[in-house]
PDB file of N, CA and C in Angstrom:
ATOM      1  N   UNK A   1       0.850  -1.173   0.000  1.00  0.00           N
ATOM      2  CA  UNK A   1       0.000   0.000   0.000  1.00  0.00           C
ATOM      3  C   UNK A   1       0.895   1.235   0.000  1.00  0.00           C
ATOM      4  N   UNK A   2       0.602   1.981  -0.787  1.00  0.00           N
ATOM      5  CA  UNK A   2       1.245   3.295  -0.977  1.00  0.00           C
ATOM      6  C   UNK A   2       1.591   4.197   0.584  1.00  0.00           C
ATOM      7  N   UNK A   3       2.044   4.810   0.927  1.00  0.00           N
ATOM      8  CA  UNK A   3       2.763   5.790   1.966  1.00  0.00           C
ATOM      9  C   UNK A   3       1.179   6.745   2.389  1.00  0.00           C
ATOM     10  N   UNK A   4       0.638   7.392   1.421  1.00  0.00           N
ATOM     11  CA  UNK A   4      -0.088   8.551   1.556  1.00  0.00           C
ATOM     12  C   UNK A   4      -1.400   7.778   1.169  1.00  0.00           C
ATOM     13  N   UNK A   5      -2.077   7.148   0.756  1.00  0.00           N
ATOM     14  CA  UNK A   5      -3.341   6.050   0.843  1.00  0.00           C
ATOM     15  C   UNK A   5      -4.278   6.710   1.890  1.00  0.00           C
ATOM     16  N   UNK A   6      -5.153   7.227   1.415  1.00  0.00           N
ATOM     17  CA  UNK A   6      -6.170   7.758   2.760  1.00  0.00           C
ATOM     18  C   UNK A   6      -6.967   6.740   2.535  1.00  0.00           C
ATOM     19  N   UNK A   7      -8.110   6.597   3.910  1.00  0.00           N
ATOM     20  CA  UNK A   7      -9.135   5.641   4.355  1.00  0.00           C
ATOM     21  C   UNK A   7     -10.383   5.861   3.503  1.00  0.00           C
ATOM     22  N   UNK A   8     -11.185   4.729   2.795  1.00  0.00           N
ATOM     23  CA  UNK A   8     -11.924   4.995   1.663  1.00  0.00           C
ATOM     24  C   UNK A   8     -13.638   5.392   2.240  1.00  0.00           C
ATOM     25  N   UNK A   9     -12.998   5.182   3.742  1.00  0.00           N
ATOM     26  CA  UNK A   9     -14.698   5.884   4.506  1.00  0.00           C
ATOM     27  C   UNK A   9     -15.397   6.844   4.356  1.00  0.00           C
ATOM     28  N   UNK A  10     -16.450   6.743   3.898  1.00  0.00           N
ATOM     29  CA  UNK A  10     -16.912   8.723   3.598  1.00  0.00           C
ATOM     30  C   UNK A  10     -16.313   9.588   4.983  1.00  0.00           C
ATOM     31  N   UNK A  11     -16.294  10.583   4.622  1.00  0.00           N
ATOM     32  CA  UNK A  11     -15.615  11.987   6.012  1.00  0.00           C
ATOM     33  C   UNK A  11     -14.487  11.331   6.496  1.00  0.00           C
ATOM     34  N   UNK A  12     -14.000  10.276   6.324  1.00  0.00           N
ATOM     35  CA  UNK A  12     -12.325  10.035   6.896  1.00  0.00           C
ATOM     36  C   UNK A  12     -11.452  10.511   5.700  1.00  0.00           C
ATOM     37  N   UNK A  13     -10.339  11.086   6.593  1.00  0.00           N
ATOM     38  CA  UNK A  13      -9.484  11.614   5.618  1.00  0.00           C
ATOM     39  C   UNK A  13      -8.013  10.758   6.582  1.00  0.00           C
ATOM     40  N   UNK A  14      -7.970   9.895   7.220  1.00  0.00           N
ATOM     41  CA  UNK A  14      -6.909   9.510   7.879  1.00  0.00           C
ATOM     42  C   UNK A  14      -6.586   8.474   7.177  1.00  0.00           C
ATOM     43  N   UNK A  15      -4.845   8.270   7.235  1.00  0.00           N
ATOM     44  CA  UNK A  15      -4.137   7.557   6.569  1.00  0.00           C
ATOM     45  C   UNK A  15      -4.159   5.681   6.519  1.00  0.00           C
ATOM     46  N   UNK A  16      -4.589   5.338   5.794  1.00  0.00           N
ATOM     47  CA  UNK A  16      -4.590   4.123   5.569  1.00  0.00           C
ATOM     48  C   UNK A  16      -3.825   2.962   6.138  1.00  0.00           C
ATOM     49  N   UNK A  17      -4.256   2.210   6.757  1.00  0.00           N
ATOM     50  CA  UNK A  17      -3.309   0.600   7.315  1.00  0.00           C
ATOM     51  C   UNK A  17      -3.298  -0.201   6.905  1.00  0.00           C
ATOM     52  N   UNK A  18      -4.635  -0.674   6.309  1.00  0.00           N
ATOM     53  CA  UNK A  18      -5.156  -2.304   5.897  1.00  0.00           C
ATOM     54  C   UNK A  18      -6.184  -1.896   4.676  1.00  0.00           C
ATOM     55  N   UNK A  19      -6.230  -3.064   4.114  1.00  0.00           N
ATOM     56  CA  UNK A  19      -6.424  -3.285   2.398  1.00  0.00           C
ATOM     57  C   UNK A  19      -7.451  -4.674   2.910  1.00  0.00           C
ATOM     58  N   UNK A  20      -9.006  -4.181   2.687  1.00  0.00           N
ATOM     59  CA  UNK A  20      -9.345  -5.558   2.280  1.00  0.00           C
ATOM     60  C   UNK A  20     -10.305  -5.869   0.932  1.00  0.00           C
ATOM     61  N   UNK A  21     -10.931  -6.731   1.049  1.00  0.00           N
ATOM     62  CA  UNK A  21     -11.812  -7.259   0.314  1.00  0.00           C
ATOM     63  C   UNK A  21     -13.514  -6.412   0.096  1.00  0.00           C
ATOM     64  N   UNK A  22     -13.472  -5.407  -0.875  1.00  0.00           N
ATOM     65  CA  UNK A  22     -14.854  -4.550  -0.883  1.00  0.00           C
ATOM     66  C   UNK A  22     -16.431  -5.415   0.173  1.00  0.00           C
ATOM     67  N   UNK A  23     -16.682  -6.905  -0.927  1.00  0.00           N
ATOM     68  CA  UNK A  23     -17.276  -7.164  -0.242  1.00  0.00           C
ATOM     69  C   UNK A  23     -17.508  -7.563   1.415  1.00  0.00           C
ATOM     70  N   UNK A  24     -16.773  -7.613   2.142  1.00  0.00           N
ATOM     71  CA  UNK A  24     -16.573  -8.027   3.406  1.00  0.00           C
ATOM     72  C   UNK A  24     -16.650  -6.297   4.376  1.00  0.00           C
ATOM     73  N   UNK A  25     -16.790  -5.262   3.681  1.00  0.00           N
ATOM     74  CA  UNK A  25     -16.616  -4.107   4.656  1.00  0.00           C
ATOM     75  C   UNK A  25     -17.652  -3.208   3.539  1.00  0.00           C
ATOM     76  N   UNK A  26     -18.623  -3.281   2.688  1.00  0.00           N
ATOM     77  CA  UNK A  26     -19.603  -2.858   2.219  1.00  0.00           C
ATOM     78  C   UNK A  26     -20.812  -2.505   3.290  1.00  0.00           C
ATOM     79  N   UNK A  27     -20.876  -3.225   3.736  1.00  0.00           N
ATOM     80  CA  UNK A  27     -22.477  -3.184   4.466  1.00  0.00           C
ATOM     81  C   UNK A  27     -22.134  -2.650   5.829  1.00  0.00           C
ATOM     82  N   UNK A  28     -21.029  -2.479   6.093  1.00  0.00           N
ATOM     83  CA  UNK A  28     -20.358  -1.642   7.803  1.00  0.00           C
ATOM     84  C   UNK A  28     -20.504  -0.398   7.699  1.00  0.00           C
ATOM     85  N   UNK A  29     -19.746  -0.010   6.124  1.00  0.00           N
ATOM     86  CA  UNK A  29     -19.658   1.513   6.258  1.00  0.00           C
ATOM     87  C   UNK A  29     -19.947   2.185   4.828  1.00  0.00           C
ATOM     88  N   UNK A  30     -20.094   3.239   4.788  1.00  0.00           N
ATOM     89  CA  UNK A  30     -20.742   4.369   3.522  1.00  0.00           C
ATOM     90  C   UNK A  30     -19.212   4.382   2.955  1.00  0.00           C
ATOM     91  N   UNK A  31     -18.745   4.014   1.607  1.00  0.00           N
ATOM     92  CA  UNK A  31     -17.887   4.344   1.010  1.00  0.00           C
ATOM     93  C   UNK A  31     -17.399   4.968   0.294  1.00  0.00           C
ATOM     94  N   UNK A  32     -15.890   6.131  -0.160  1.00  0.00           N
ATOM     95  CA  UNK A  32     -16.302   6.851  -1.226  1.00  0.00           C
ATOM     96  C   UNK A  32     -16.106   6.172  -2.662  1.00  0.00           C
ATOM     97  N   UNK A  33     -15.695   5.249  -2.538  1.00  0.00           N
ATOM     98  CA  UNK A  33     -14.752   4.482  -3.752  1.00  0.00           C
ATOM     99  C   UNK A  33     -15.711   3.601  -4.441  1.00  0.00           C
ATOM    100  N   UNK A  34     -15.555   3.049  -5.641  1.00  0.00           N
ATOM    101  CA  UNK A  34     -16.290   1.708  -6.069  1.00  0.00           C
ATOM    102  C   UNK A  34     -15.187   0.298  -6.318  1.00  0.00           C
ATOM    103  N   UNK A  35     -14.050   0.762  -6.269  1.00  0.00           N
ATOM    104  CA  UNK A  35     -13.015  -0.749  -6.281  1.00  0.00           C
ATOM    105  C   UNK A  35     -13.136  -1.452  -5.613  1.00  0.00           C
ATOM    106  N   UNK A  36     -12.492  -2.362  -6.000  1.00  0.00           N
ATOM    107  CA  UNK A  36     -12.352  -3.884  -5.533  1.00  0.00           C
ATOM    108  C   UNK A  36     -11.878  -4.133  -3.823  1.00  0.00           C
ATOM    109  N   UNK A  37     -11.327  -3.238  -3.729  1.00  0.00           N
ATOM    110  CA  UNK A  37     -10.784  -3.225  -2.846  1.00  0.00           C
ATOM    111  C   UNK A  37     -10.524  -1.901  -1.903  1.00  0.00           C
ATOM    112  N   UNK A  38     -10.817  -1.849  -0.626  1.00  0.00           N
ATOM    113  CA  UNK A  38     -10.748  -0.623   0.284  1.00  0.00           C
ATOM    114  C   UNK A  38     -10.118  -0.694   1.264  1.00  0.00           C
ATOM    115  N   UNK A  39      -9.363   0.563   1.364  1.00  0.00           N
ATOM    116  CA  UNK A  39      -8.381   0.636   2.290  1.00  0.00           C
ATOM    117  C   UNK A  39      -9.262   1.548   3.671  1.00  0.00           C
ATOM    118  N   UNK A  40      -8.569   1.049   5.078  1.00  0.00           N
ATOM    119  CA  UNK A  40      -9.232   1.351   6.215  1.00  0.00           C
ATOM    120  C   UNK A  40      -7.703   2.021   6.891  1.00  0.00           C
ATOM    121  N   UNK A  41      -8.465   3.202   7.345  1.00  0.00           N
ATOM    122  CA  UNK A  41      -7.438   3.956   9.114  1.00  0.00           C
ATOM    123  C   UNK A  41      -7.367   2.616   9.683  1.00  0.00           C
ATOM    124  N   UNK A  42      -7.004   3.315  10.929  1.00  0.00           N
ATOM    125  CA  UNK A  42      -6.451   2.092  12.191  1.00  0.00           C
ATOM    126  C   UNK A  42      -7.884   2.171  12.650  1.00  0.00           C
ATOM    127  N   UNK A  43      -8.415   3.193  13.251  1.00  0.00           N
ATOM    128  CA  UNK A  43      -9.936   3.459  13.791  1.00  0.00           C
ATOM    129  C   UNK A  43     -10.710   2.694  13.033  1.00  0.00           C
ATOM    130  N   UNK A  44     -11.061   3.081  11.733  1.00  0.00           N
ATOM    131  CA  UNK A  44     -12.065   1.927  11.268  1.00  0.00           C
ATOM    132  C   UNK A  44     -11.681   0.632  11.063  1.00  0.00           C
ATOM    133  N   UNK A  45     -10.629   0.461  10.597  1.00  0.00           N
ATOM    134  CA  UNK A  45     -10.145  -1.312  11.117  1.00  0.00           C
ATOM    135  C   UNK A  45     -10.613  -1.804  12.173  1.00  0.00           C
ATOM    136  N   UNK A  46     -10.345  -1.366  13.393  1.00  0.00           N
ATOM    137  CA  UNK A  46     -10.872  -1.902  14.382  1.00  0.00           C
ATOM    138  C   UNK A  46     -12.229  -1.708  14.844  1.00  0.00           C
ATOM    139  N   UNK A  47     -12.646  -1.123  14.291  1.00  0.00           N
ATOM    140  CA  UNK A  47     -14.425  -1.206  13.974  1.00  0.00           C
ATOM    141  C   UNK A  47     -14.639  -2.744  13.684  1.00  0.00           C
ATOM    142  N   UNK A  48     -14.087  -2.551  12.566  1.00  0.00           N
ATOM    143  CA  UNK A  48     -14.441  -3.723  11.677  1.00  0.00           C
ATOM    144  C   UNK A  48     -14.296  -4.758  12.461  1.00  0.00           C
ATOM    145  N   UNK A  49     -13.191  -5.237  12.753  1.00  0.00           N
ATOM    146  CA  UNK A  49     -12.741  -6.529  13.497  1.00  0.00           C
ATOM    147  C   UNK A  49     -13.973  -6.575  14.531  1.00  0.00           C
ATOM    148  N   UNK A  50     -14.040  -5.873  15.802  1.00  0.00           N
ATOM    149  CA  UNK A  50     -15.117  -5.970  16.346  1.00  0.00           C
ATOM    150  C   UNK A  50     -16.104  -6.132  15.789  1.00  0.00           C
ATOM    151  N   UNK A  51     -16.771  -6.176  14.753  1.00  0.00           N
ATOM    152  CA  UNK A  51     -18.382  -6.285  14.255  1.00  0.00           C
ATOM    153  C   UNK A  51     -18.171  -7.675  13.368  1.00  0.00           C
ATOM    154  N   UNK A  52     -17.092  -7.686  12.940  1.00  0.00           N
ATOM    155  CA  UNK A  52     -16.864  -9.313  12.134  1.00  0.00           C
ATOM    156  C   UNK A  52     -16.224 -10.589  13.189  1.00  0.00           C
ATOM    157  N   UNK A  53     -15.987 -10.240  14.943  1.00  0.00           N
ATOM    158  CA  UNK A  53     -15.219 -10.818  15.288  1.00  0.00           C
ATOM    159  C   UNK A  53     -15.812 -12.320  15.677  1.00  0.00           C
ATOM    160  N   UNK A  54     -17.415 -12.673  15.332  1.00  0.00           N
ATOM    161  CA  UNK A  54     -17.753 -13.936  15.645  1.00  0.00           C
ATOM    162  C   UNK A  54     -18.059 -14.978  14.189  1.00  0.00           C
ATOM    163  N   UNK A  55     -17.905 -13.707  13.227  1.00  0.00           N
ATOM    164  CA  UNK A  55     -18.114 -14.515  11.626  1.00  0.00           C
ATOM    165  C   UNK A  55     -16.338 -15.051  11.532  1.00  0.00           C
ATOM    166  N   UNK A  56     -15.686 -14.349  11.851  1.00  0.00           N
ATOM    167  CA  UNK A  56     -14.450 -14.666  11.763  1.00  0.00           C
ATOM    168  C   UNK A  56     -13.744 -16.019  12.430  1.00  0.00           C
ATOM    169  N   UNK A  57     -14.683 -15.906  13.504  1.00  0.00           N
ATOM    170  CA  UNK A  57     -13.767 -17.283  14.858  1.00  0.00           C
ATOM    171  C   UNK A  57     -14.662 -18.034  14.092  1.00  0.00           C
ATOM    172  N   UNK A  58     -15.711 -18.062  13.832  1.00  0.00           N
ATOM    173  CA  UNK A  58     -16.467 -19.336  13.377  1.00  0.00           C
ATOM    174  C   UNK A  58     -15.946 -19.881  11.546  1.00  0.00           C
ATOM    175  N   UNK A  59     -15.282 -18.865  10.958  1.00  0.00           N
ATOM    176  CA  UNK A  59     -14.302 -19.345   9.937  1.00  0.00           C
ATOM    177  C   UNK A  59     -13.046 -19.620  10.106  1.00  0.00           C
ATOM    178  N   UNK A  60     -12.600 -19.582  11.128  1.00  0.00           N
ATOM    179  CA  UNK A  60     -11.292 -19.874  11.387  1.00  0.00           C
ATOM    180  C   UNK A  60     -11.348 -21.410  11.861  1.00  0.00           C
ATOM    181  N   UNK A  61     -12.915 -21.676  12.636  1.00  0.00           N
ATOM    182  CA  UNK A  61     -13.331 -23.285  13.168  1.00  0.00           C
ATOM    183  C   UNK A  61     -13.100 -23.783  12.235  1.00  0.00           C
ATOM    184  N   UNK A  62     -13.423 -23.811  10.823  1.00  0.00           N
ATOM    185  CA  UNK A  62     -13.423 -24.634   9.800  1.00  0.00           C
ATOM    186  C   UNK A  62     -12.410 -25.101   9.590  1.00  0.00           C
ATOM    187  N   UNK A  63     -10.830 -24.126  10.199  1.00  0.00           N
ATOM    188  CA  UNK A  63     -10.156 -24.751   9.265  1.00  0.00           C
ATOM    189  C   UNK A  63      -9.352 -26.048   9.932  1.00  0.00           C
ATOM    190  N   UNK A  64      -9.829 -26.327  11.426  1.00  0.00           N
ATOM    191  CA  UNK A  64      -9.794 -27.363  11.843  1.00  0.00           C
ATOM    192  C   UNK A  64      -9.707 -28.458  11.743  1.00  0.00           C
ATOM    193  N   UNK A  65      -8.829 -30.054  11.400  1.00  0.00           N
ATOM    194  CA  UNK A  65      -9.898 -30.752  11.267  1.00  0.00           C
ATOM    195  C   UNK A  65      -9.681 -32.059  12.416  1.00  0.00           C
TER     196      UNK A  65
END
């Protein structure tokens, strides 16, 4: 990810950490972008994690065997 990458959240203008997958952070937050892919601040990252953190443990069960 580029140095200067701002956060693709509407009204965030803070610098970018993490790169994910559009569909997986669509329905959390208002975006300004339409790519494939959106970059998140540290603040909304950890939004995220918290609101995905029981879809996540229960995909991580799977990979169990």
């Amino acid at each position: 990810m580029k140095e200067n990458t701002v956060c693709d959240v509407s009204g965030c203008n803070e610098i970018a950490v993490k790169s994910l997958p559009r569909e997986k952070v669509e329905n959390m937050f208002s975006l300004k972008t339409k790519s494939s892919h959106v970059h998140l601040c540290r603040e909304h990252y950890k939004e995220y994690k918290k609101k995905t953190k029981k879809e996540r443990d229960v995909e991580r069960a799977t990979w169990v065997k």
